[in-house]
Protein backbone atom coordinates (compact mmCIF):
# COMPACT_ATOMS: atom_id res chain seq x y z
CA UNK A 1 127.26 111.92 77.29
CA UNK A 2 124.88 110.73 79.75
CA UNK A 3 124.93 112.64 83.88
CA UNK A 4 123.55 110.71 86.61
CA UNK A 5 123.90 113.68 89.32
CA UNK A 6 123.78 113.12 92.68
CA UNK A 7 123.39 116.18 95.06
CA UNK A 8 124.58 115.71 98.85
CA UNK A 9 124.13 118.17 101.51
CA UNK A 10 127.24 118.79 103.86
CA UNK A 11 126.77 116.19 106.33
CA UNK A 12 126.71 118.53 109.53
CA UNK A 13 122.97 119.89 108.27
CA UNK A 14 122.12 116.28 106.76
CA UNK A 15 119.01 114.11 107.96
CA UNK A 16 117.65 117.31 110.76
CA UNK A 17 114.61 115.57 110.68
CA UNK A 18 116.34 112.75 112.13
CA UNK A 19 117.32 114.48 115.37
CA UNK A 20 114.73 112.88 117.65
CA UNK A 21 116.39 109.47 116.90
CA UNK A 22 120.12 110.34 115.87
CA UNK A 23 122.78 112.65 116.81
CA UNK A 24 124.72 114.34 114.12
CA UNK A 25 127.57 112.32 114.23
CA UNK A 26 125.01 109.53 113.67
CA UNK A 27 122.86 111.08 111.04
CA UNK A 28 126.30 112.22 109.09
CA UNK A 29 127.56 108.38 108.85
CA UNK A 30 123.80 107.09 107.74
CA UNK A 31 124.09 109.59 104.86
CA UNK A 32 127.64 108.40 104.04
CA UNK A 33 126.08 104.34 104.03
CA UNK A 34 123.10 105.61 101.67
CA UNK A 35 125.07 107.51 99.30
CA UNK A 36 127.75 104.40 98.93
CA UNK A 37 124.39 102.25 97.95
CA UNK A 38 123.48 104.75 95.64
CA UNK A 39 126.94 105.11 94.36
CA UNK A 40 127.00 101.36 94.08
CA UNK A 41 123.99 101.43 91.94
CA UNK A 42 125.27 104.22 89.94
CA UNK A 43 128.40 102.31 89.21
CA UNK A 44 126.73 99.78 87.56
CA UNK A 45 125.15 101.68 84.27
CA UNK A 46 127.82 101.69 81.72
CA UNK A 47 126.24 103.79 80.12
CA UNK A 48 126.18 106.68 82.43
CA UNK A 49 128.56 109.08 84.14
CA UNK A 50 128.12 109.41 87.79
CA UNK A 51 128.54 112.83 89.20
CA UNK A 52 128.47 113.67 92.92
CA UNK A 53 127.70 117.64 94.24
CA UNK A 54 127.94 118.54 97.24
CA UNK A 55 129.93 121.80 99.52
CA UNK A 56 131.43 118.45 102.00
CA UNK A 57 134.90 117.26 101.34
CA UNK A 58 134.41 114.19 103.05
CA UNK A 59 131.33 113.50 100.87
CA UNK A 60 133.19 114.34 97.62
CA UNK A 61 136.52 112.18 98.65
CA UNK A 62 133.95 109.29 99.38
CA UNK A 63 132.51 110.11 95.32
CA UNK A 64 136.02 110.31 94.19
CA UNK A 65 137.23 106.26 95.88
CA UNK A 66 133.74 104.93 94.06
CA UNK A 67 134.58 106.06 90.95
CA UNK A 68 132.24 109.23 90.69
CA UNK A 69 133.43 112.63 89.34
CA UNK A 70 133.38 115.12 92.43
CA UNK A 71 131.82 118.45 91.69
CA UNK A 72 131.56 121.22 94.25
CA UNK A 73 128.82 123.33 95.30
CA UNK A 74 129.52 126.88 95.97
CA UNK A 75 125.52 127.15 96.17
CA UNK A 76 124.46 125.62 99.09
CA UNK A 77 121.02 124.38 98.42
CA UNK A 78 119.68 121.42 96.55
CA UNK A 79 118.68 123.20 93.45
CA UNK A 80 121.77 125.38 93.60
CA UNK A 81 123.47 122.53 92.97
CA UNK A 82 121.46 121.38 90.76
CA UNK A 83 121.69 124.24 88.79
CA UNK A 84 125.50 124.30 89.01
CA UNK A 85 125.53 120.48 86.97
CA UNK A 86 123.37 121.84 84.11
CA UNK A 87 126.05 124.66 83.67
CA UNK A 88 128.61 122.30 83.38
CA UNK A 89 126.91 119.75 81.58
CA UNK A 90 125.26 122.57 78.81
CA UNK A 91 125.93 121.24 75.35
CA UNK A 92 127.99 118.21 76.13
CA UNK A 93 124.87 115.82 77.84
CA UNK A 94 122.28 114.69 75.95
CA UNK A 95 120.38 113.46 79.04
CA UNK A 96 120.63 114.52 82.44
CA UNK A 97 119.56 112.82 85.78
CA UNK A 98 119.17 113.99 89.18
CA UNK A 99 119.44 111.26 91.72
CA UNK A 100 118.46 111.94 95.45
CA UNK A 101 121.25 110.43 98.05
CA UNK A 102 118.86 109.30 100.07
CA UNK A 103 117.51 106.28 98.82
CA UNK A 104 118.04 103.28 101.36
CA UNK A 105 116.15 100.70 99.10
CA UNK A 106 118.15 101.15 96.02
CA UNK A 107 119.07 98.68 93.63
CA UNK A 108 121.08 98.88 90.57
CA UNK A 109 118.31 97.14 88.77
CA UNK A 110 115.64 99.50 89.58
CA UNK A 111 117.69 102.32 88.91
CA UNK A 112 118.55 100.73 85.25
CA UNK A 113 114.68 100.12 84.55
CA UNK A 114 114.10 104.23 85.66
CA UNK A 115 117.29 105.11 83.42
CA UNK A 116 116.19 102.76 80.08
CA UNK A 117 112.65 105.20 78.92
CA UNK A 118 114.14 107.04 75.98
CA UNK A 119 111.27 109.76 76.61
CA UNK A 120 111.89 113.46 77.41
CA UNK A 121 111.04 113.46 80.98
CA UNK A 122 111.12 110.52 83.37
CA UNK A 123 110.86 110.77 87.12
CA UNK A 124 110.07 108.92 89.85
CA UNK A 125 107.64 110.32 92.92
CA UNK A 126 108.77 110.61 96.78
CA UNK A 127 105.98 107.96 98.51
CA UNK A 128 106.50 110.23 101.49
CA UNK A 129 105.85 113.26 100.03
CA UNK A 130 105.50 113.84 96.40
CA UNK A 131 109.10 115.07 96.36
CA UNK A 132 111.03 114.00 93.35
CA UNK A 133 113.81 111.38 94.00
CA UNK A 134 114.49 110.69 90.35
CA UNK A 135 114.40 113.44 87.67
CA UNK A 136 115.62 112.29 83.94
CA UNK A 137 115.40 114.88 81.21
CA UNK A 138 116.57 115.02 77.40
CA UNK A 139 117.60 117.33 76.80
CA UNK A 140 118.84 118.23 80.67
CA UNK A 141 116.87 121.81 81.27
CA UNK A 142 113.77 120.77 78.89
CA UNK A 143 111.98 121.78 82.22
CA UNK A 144 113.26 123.72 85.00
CA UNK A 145 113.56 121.28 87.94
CA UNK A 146 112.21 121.17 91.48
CA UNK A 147 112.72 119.49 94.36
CA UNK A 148 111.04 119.15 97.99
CA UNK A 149 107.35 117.99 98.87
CA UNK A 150 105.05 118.01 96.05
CA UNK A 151 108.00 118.87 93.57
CA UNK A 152 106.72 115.59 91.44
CA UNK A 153 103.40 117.26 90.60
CA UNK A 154 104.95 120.87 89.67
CA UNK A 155 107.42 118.65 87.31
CA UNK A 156 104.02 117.53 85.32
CA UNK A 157 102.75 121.05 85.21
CA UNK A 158 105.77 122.38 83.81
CA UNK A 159 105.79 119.15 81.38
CA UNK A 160 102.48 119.65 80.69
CA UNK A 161 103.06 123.89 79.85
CA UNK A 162 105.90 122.24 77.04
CA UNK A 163 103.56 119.87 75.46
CA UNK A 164 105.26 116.95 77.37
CA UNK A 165 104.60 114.17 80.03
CA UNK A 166 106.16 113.24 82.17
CA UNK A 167 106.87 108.93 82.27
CA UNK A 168 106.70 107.37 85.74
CA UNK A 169 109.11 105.14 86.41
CA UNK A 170 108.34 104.32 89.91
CA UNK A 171 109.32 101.66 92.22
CA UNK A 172 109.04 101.04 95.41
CA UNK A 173 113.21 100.75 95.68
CA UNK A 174 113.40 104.45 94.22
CA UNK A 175 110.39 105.78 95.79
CA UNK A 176 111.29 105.01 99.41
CA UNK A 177 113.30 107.74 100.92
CA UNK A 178 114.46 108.13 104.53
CA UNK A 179 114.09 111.59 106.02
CA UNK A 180 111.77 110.81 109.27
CA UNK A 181 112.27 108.51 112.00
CA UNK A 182 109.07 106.89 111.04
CA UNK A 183 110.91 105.51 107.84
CA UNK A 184 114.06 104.35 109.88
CA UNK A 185 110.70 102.39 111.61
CA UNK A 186 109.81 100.78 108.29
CA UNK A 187 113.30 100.28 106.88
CA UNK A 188 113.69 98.43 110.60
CA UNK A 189 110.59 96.86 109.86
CA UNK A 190 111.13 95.65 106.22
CA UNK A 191 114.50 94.54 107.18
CA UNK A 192 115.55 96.12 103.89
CA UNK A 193 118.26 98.46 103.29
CA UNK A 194 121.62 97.90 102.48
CA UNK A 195 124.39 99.89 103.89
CA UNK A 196 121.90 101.93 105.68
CA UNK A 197 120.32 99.39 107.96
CA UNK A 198 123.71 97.98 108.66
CA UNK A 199 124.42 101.44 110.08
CA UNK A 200 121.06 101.73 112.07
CA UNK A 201 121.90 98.09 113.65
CA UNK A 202 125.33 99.05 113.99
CA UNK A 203 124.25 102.40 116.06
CA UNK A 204 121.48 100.71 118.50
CA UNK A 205 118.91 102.28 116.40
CA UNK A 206 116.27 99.73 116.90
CA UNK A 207 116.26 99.69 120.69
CA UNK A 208 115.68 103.72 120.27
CA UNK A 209 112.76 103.11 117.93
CA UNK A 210 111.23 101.00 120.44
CA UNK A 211 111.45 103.10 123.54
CA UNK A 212 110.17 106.30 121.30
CA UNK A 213 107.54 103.94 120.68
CA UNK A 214 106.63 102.86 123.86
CA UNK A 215 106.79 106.75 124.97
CA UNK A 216 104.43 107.64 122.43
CA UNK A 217 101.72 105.20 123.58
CA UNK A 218 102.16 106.19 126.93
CA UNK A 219 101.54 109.69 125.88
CA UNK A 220 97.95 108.16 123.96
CA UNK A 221 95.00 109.36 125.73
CA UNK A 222 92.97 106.06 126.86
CA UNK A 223 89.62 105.75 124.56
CA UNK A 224 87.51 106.91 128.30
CA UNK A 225 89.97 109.32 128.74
């Protein structure tokens, strides 16, 4: 058996970086759009069972319509949770991926390209951070995983400690995550994203990105100033 995992927050602490530009009704319903696209994607390798974690029942009864198995988390945190799949998963996966939610540029074709390397340890690196958005291991706790800024760096130490390395698979569709309102900017900007944009339009997102922007070059100093 084959895991694609999918952790999800409860959606009344999701996206807090996003409270400048959204309110929390707002930043719950973007996270429900971007984990449908990622669902969709999911849905779409045969050859993989889709899992969705998260402490939410609203998140887990939108995993359950799309197909996904709905697993709760009695942990709380991201790793919790992700240390809650490899207990259920011990001896019955042969590989194991973790698959951020938050992913508005997904495609199922990207995500099949990141899924196909039949090497030990795959991932694919946060361009905002260095986080991890993609972490594929065979078997699934051949490492110990980690996730948050600079996680994709401690992943190649630990691969490196094993005698391993670790195979990039990035792409710009899995490496673009939205956490900031400076990436609702470039998803805006791009005109890219699925589900997720759709929201942002849908909300009156863009005419808040402008007037934040306008505020902040009033705030600019003047180059005499």
């Amino acid at each position: 058996m084959q895991v694609v995992a999918v952790p999800v927050r409860r959606l009344d602490a999701s996206k807090s970086r996003l409270a400048p530009l959204l309110t929390p009704r707002e930043r719950a319903a973007l996270t429900l759009a971007m984990l449908r696209d990622v669902l969709s994607a999911c849905e779409r390798q045969p050859e993989w069972h889709t899992w969705v974690i998260s402490a939410d029942p609203v998140v887990l009864e939108v995993a359950v319509r799309a197909g996904a198995r709905g697993v709760p988390d009695t942990a709380g945190t991201l790793l919790g949770a992700v240390h809650e799949v490899e207990r259920r998963t011990a001896g019955r996966a042969s590989r194991l991926a973790i698959l951020l939610a938050d992913l508005p540029w997904i495609t199922a074709d990207a995500l099949r390209r990141a899924l196909e390397p039949a090497d030990t340890v795959v991932g694919v690196r946060a361009a905002s951070d260095g986080g991890t958005n993609l972490l594929v291991r065979r078997p699934p706790t051949v490492i110990p995983a980690r996730f948050g800024a600079s996680s994709f760096e401690r992943h190649e130490h630990a691969a490196a400690r094993a005698g391993l390395v670790v195979r990039r698979a990035d792409s710009e569709e899995l490496a673009f995550d939205l956490d900031r309102p400076e990436d609702v900017g470039r998803m805006f900007a791009s005109r890219r994203g699925g589900r997720a944009l759709d929201q942002c339009l849908e909300m009156g997102v863009g005419d808040r990105l402008r007037t934040m922007a306008v505020g902040g070059a009033e705030r600019t100093p003047s180059a005499g100033g």
